[in-house]
Protein backbone atom coordinates (compact mmCIF):
# COMPACT_ATOMS: atom_id res chain seq x y z
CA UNK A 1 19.92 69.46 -110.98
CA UNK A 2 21.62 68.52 -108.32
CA UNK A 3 20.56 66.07 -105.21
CA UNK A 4 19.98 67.39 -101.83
CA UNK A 5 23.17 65.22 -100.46
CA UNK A 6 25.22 67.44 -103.19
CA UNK A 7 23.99 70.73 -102.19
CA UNK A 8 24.82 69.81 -98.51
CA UNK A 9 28.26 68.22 -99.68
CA UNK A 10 29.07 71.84 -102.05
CA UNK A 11 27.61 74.20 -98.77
CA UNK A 12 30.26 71.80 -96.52
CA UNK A 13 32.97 72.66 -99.10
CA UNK A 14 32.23 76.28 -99.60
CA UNK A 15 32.19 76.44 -95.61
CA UNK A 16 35.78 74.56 -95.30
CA UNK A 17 37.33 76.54 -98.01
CA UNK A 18 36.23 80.01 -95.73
CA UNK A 19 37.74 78.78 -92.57
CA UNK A 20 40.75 78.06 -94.14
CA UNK A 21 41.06 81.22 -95.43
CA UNK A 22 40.04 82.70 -91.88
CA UNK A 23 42.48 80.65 -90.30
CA UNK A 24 45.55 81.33 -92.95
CA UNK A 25 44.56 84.86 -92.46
CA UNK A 26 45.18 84.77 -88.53
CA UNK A 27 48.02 82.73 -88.91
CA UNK A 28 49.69 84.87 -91.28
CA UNK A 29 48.50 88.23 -89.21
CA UNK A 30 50.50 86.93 -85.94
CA UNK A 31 53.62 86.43 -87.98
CA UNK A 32 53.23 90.45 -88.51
CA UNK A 33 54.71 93.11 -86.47
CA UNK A 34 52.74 93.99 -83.58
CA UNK A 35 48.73 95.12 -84.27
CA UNK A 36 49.59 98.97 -83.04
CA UNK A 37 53.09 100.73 -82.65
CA UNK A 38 53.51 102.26 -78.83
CA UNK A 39 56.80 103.96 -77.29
CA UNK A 40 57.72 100.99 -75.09
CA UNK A 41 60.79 100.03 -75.88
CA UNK A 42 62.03 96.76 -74.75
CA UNK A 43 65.42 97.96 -73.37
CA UNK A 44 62.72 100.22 -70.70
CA UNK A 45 62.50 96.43 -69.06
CA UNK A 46 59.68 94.84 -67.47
CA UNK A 47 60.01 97.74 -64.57
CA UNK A 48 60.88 101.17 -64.74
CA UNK A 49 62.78 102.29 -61.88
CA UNK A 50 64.53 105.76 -63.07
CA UNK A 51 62.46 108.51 -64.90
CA UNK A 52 63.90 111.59 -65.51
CA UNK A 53 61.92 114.94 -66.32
CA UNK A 54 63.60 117.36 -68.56
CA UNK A 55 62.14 120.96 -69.36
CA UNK A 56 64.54 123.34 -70.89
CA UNK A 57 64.99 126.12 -68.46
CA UNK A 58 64.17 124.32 -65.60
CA UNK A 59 66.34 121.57 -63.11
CA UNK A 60 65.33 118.44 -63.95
CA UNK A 61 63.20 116.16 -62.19
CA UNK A 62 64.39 112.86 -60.99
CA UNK A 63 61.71 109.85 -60.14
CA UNK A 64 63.38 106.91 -58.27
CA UNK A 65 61.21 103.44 -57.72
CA UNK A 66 63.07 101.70 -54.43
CA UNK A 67 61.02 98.65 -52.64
CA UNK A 68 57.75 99.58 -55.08
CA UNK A 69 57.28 103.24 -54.07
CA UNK A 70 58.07 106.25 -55.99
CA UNK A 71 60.02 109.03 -54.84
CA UNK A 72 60.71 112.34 -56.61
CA UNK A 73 64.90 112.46 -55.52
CA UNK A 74 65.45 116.01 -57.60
CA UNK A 75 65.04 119.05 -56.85
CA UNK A 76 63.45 118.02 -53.96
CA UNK A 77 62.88 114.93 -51.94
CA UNK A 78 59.33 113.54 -51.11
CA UNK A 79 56.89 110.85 -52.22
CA UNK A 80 55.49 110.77 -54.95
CA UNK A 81 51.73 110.63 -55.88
CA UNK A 82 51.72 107.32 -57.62
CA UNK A 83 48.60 108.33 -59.26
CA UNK A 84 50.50 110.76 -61.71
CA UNK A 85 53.10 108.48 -61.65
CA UNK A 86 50.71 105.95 -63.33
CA UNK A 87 49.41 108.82 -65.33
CA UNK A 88 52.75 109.04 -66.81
CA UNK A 89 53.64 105.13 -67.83
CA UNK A 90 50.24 105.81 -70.12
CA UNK A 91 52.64 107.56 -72.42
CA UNK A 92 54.59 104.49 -73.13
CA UNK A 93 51.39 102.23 -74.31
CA UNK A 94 49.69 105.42 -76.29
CA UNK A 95 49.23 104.28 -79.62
CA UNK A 96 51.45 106.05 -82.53
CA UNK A 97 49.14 106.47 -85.38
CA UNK A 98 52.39 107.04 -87.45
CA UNK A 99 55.82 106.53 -87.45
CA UNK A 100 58.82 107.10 -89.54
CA UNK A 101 62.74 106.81 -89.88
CA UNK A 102 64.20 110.17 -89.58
CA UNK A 103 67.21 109.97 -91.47
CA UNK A 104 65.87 112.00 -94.42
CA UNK A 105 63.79 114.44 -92.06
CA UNK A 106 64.54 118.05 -91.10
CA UNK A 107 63.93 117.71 -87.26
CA UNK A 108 63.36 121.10 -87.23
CA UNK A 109 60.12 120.83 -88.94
CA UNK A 110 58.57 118.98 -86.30
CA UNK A 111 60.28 120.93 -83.21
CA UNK A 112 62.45 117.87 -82.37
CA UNK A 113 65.65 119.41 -82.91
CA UNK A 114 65.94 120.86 -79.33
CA UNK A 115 65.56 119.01 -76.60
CA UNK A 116 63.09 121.42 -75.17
CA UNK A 117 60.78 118.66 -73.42
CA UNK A 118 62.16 115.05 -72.54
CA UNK A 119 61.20 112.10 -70.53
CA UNK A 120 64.01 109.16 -69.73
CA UNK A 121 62.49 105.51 -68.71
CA UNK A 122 65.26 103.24 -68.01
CA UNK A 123 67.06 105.59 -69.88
CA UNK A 124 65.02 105.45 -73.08
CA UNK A 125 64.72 109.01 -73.70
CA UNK A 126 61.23 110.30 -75.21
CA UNK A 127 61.42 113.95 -76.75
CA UNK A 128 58.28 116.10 -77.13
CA UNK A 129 58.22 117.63 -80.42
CA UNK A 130 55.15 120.17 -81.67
CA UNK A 131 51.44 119.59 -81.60
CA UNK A 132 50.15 118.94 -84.79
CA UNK A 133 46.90 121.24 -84.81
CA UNK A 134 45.84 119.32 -87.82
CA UNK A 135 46.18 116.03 -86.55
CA UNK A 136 45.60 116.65 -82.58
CA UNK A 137 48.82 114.84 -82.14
CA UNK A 138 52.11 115.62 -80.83
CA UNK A 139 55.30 114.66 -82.54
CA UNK A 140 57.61 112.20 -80.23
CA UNK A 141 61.04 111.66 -81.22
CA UNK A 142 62.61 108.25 -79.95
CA UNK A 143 65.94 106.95 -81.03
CA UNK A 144 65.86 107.12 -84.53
CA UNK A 145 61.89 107.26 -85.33
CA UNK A 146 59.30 109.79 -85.02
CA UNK A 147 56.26 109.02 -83.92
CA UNK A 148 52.91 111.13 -83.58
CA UNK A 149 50.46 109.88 -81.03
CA UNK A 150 47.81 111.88 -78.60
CA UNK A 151 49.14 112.48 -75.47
CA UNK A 152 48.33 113.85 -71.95
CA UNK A 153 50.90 113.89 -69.94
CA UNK A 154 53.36 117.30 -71.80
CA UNK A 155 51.19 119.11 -69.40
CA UNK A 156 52.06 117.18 -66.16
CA UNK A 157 55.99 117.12 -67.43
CA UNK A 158 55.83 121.01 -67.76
CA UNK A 159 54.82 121.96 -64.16
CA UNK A 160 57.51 120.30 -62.57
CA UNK A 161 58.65 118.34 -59.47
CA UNK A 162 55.74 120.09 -57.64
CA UNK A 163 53.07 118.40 -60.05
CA UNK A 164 54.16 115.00 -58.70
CA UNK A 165 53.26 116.29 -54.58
CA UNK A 166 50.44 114.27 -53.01
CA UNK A 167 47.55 116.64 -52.47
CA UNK A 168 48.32 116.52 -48.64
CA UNK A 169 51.81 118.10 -49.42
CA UNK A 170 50.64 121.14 -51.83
């Protein structure tokens, strides 16, 4: 049987040998890729200043950021409401449930082989692919990788230069 000093002394060891294992497992978690995958892309920058809106059919919409405000420059000129402006940077941290290489995928499968729907950040383009019914996500082609996330902003790209107008201005 063992003495009351040993029990303590076993409980102290069985205690050290879990925090190790806690602490190898954090240690060897941060050395992984990031805990989520979003579409920010690093070559975006640590400010956007150009966004470009691209609907098939329709001119395309052209956001400019000079001295912290933005401005829709094309088709029109005016303001824009920096509220749906923010709205739309929540694309780029959405988190993508999925992602894959598309080098072995038939684009056309997931409605990314047109360039029907398109955002630009910095240049980084974003193409909207089809809603996945099944899912409730949309497809998102980005350089060579799709990605499927939930998103709320293919409604806001759709309407337009207009949807961008400060309520004053509609």
């Amino acid at each position: 049987m063992l003495s009351p000093n040993s029990k303590r002394l076993v409980q102290n060891f069985i205690l050290l040998i879990v925090v190790a294992a806690l602490a190898a497992f954090i240690i060897l978690r941060e050395d992984e890729k990031e805990l989520y995958t979003t579409l920010y892309d690093t070559s975006i920058g640590d400010e956007a200043t150009d966004i470009v809106i691209h609907v098939e059919g329709q001119e395309d919409v052209v956001l400019k950021n000079t001295e912290g405000k933005w401005k829709v420059t094309k088709p029109e000129q005016f303001d824009a409401d920096e509220e749906k402006v923010r709205h739309l940077f929540t694309l780029l941290s959405e988190n993508a449930d999925t992602h894959y290489d598309i080098a072995d995928k038939n684009l056309a499968d997931f409605g990314l082989d047109k360039d029907y729907l398109s955002v630009s950040f910095n240049g980084v383009k974003l193409v909207f692919g089809d809603y996945n019914e099944v899912a409730q996500k949309r497809y998102v082609l980005k350089g060579d990788k799709m990605y499927l996330i939930s998103e709320t902003v293919s409604g806001l790209l759709e309407s337009g230069a207009s949807s961008f107008k400060p309520l004053e201005m509609k």
